[in-house]
Protein backbone atom coordinates (compact mmCIF):
# COMPACT_ATOMS: atom_id res chain seq x y z
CA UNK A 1 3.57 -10.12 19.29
CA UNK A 2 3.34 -12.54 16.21
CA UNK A 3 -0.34 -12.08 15.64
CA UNK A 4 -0.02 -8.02 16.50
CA UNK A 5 2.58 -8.13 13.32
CA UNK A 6 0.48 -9.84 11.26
CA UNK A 7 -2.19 -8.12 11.88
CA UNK A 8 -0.53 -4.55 11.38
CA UNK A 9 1.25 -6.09 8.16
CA UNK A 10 -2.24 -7.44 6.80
CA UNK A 11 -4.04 -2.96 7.56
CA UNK A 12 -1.56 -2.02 5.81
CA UNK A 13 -1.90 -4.52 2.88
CA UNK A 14 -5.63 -3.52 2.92
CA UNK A 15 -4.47 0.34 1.91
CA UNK A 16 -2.43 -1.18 -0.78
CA UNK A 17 -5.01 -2.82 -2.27
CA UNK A 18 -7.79 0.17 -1.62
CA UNK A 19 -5.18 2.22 -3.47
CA UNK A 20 -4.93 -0.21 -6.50
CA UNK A 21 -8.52 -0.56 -6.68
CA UNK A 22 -9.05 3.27 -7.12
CA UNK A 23 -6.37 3.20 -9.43
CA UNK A 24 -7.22 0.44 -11.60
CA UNK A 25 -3.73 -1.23 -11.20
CA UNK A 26 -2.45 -4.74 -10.32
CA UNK A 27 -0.26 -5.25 -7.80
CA UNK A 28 3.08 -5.02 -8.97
CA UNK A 29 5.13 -8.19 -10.06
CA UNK A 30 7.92 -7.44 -7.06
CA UNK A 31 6.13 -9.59 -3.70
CA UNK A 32 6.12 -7.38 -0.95
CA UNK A 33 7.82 -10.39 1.34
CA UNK A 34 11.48 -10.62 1.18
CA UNK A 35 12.92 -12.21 -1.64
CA UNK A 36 15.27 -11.43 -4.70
CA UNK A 37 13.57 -8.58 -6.39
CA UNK A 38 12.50 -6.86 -2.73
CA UNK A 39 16.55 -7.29 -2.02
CA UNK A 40 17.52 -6.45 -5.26
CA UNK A 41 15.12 -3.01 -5.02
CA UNK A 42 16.57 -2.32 -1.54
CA UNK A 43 20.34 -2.35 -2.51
CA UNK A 44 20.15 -0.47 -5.93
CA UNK A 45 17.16 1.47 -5.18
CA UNK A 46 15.47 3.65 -8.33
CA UNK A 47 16.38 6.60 -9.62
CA UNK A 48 14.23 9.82 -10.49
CA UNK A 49 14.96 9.16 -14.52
CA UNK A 50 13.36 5.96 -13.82
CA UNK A 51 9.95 7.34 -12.28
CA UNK A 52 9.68 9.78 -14.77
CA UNK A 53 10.31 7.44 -17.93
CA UNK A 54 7.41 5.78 -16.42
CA UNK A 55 4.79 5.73 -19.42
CA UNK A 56 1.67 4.30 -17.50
CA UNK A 57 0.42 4.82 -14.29
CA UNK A 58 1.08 0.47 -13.53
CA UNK A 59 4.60 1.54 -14.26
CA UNK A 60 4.80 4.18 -12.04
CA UNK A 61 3.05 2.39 -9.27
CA UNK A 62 4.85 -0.58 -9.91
CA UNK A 63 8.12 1.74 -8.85
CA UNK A 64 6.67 3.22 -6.04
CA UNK A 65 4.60 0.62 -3.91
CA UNK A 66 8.13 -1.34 -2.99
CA UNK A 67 9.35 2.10 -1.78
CA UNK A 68 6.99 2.62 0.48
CA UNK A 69 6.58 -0.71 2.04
CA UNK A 70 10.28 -0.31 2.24
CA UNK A 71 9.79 3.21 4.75
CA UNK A 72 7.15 1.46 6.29
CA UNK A 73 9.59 -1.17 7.58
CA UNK A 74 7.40 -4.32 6.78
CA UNK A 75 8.24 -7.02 9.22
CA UNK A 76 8.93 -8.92 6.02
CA UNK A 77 10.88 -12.28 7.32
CA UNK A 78 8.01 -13.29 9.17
CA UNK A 79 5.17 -14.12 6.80
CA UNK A 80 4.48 -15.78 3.76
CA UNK A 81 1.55 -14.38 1.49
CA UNK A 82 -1.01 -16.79 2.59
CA UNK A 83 -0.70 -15.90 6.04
CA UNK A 84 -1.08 -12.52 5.37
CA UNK A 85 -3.72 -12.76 2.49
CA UNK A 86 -5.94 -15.01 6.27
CA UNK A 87 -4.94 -11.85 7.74
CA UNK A 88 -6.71 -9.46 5.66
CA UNK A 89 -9.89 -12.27 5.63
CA UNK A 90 -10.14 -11.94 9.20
CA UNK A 91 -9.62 -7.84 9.40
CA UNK A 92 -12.46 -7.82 6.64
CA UNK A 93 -14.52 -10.11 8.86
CA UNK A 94 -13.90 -8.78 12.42
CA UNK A 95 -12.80 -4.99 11.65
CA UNK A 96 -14.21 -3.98 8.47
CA UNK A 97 -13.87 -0.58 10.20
CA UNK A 98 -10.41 -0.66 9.02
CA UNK A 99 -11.18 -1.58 5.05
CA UNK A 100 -13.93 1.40 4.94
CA UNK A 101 -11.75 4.19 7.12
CA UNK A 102 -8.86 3.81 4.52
CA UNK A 103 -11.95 3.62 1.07
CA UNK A 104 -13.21 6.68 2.99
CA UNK A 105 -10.13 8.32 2.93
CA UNK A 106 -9.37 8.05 -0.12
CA UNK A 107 -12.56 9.45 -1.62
CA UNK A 108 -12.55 11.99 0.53
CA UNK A 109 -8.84 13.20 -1.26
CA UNK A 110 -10.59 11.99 -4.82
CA UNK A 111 -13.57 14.60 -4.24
CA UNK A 112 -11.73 17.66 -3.53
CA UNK A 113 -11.95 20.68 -5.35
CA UNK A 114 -8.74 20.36 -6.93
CA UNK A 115 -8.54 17.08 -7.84
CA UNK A 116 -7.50 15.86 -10.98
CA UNK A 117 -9.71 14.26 -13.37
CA UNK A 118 -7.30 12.41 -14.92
CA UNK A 119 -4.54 10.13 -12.54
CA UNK A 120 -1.00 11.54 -12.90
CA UNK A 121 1.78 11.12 -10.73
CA UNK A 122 1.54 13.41 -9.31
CA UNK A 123 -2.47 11.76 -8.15
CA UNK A 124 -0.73 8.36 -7.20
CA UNK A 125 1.90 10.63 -4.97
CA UNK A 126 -1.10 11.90 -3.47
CA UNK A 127 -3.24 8.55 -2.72
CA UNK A 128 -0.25 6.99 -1.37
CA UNK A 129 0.64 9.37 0.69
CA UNK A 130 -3.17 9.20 2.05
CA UNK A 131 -2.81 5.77 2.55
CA UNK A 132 0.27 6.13 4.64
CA UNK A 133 -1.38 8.38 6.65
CA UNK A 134 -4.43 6.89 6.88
CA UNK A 135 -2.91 3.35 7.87
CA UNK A 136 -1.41 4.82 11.12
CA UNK A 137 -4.72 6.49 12.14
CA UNK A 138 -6.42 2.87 12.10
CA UNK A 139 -3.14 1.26 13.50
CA UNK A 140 -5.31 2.22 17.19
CA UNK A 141 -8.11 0.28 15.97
CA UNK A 142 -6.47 -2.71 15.31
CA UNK A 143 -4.51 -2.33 18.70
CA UNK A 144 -7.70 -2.42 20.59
């Protein structure tokens, strides 16, 4: 059950980062493990005002990425970020299936006819959202 966590945690870290790398963005300065500004985000939340006085798109993200591994219930109190950082090394090594299904993805939403040129919000709402979806279509791969 411990190394099933990890390794779920660690696919879903992999969309993060496939996500920032389209997007040209850091990862934000809030950790993704528990700690003060994870608690701090989970007991006041944001508000819209703040997500649209976002100027630039690492602001925006940097408002959004918590939220989401928030819904997505990370398992949080288990790992520290070196043990999930080995976790993503060894996905990478034994199941790079699960690196190039979410890149895929996410190209795939990037050439569509309708696709902005240009990253908005409205973009990032959209890649997120892919990589949400995508990370529980691979979730069988890694159980296998």
């Amino acid at each position: 059950m411990f190394n099933e966590k990890l390794l779920v945690i660690s696919q879903k870290a992999i969309g993060f980062e496939e996500v920032r790398g389209v997007l040209g963005v850091r990862q934000p300065h809030a950790k993704w493990y528990c700690g003060e500004a994870f608690d701090d985000w989970v007991k006041f939340g944001w508000r819209d005002e703040e997500k649209a006085a976002a100027k630039t798109i690492q602001e925006y993200y940097d408002l959004i990425e918590p939220m989401f591994k928030l819904f997505e219930r990370h398992d949080c109190g288990y790992f520290f970020e070196e043990q999930v950082h080995k976790g993503i090394v060894w996905l990478d090594k034994k199941m790079p299936t699960v690196r190039h299904i979410h890149r895929q993805k996410l190209e795939e939403l990037l050439l569509r006819p309708n696709a902005s040129e240009v990253f908005d919000k409205k973009e990032v709402d959209n890649l997120m959202e892919e990589r949400r979806k995508t990370t529980w279509c691979s979730y069988g791969i890694v159980q296998k």
